[in-house]
Protein backbone atom coordinates (compact mmCIF):
# COMPACT_ATOMS: atom_id res chain seq x y z
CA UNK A 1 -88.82 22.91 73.76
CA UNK A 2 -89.10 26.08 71.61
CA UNK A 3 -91.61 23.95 68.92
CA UNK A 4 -93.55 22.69 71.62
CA UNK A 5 -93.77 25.96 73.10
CA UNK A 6 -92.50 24.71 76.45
CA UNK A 7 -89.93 27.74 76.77
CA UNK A 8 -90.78 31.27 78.91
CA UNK A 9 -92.63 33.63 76.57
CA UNK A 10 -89.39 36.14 77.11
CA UNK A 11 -87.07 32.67 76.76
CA UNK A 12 -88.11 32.47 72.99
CA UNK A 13 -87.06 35.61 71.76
CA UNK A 14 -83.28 34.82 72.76
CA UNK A 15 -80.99 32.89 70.31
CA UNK A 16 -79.78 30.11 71.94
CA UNK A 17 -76.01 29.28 71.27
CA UNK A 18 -75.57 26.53 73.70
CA UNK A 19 -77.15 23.03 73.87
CA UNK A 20 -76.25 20.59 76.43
CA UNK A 21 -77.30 16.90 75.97
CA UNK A 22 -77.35 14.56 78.57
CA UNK A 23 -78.79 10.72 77.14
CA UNK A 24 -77.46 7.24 76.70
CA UNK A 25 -74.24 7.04 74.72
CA UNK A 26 -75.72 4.58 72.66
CA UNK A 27 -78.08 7.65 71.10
CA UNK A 28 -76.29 10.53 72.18
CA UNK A 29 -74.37 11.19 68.77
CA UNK A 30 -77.76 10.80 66.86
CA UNK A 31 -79.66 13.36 69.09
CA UNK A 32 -77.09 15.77 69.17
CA UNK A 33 -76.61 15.27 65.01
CA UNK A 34 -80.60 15.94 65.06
CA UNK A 35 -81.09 18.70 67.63
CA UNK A 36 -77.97 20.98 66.20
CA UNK A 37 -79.02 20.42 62.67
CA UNK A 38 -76.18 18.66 61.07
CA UNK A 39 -73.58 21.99 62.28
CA UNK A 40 -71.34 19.24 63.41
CA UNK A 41 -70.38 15.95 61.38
CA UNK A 42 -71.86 12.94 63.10
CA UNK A 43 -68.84 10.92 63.09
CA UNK A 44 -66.91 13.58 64.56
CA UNK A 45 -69.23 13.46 67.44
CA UNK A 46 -69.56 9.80 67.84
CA UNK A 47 -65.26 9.43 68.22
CA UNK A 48 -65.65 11.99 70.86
CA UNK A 49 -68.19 9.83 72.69
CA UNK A 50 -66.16 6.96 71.83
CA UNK A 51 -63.15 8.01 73.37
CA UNK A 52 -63.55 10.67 75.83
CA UNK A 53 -65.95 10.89 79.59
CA UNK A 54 -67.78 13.84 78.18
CA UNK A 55 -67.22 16.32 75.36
CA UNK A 56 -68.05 19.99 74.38
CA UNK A 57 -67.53 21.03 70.32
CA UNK A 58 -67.70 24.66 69.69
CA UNK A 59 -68.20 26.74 66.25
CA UNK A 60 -65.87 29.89 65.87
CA UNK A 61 -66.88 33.01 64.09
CA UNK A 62 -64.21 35.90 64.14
CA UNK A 63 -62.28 34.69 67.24
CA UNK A 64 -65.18 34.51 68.90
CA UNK A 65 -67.54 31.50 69.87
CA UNK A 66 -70.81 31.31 68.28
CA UNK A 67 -72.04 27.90 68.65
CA UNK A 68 -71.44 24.99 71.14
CA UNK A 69 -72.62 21.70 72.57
CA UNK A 70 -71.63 19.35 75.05
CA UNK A 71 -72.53 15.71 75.91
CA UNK A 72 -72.65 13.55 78.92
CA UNK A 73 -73.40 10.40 78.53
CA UNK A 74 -75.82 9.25 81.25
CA UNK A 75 -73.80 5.95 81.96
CA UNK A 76 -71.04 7.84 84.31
CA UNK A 77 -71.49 8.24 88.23
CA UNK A 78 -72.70 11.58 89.24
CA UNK A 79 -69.01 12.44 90.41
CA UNK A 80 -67.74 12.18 86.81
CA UNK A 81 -70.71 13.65 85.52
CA UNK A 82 -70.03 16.84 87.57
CA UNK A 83 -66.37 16.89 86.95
CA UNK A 84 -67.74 16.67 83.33
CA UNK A 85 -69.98 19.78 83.44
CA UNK A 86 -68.10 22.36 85.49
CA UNK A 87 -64.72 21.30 83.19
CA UNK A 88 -67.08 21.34 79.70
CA UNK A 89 -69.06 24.37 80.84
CA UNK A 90 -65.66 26.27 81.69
CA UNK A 91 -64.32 25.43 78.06
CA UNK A 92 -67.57 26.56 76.39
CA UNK A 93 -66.42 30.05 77.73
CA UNK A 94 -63.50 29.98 76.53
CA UNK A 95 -60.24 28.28 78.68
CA UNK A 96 -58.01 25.51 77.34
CA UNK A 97 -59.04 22.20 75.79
CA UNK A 98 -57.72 19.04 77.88
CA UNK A 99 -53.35 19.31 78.17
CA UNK A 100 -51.52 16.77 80.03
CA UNK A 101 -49.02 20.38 80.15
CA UNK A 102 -51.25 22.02 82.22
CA UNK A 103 -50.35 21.78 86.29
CA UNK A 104 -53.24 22.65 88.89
CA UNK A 105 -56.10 22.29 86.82
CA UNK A 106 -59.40 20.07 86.04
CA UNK A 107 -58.25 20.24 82.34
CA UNK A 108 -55.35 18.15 82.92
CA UNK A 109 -56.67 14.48 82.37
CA UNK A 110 -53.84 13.03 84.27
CA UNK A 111 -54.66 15.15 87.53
CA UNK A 112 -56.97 14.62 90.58
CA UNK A 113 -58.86 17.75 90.01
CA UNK A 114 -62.33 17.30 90.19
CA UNK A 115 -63.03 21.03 90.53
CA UNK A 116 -62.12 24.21 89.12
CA UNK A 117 -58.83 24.91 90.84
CA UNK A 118 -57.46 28.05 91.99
CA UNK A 119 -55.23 28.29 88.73
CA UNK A 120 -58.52 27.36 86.82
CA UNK A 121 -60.36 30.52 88.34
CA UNK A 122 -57.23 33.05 87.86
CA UNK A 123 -57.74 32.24 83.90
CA UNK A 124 -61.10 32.80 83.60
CA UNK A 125 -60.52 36.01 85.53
CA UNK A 126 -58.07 36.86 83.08
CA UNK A 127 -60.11 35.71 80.25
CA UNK A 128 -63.44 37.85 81.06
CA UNK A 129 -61.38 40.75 81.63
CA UNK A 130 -63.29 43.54 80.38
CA UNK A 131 -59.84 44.55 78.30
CA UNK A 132 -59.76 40.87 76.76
CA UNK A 133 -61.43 40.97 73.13
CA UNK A 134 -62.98 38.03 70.75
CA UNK A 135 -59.98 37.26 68.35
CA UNK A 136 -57.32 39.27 69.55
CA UNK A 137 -53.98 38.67 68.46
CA UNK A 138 -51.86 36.01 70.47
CA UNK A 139 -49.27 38.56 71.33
CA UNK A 140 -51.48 41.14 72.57
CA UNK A 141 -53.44 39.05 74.53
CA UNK A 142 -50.52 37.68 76.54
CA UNK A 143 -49.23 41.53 76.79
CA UNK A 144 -53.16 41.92 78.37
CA UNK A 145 -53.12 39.15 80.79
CA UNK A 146 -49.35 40.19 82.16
CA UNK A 147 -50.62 43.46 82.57
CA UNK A 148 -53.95 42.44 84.33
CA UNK A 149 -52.38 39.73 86.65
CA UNK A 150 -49.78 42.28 87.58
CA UNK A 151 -52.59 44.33 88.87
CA UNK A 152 -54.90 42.05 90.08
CA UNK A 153 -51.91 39.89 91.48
CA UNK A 154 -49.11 41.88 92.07
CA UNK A 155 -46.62 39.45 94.11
């Protein structure tokens, strides 16, 4: 969109660090190889096409994420598709990858969450709070969320 000068004129001047491809899984891998300039290794992004509904592949850089994509492939019914965005969008900023461990949530495969659950939306609280830093140690970060919850949730 940039090349063909399709974006906003103020659109252009921001560096765009996420690219979400919807297409046909038969060319999805190839389009996303293409349109993210090799960053990823095709045949890493075909097995997650292969096996998984949707994916999202992200690029760290100091604990923090720089880069990410995600793919749906157009062949799912538009309930799967938007289970597919609002769990892949939510993992682009930063929550869990996919755990069978993980009770109450959409990132639990083996669930019936469709939406972001109530657990789902605590997290990302937690996560965005302001005292929550890019790459902080495991350990402190716990310490952080404990602390946080205790205020923000204190029964």
């Amino acid at each position: 969109m940039r090349q063909q000068k399709r974006l906003a004129k103020d659109v252009s001047k921001v560096k765009i660090n996420i690219v979400l491809f919807y297409g046909p899984k038969r060319t999805l891998a190839d389009t996303i190889f293409k349109r993210t300039g090799g960053a990823f290794p095709k045949k890493d992004i075909q097995y997650l096409i292969d096996n998984s509904i949707c994916s999202v592949k992200l690029k760290h850089r100091k604990g923090a994420i720089h880069f990410a994509y995600a793919a749906f492939p157009a062949e799912h019914n538009r309930h799967a598709l938007r289970a597919c965005i609002i769990e892949e969008l939510t993992q682009i900023m930063g929550l869990i990858n996919d755990s069978r461990f993980v009770e109450r949530s959409i990132f639990n495969d083996h669930s019936r969450y469709l939406e972001l659950t109530l657990h789902d939306r605590w997290l990302l609280r937690v996560l965005y709070n302001s005292e929550m830093k890019p790459g902080m140690p495991a350990d402190q970060a716990l310490k952080e969320a404990r602390r946080y919850l205790s205020v923000i949730r204190p029964e």
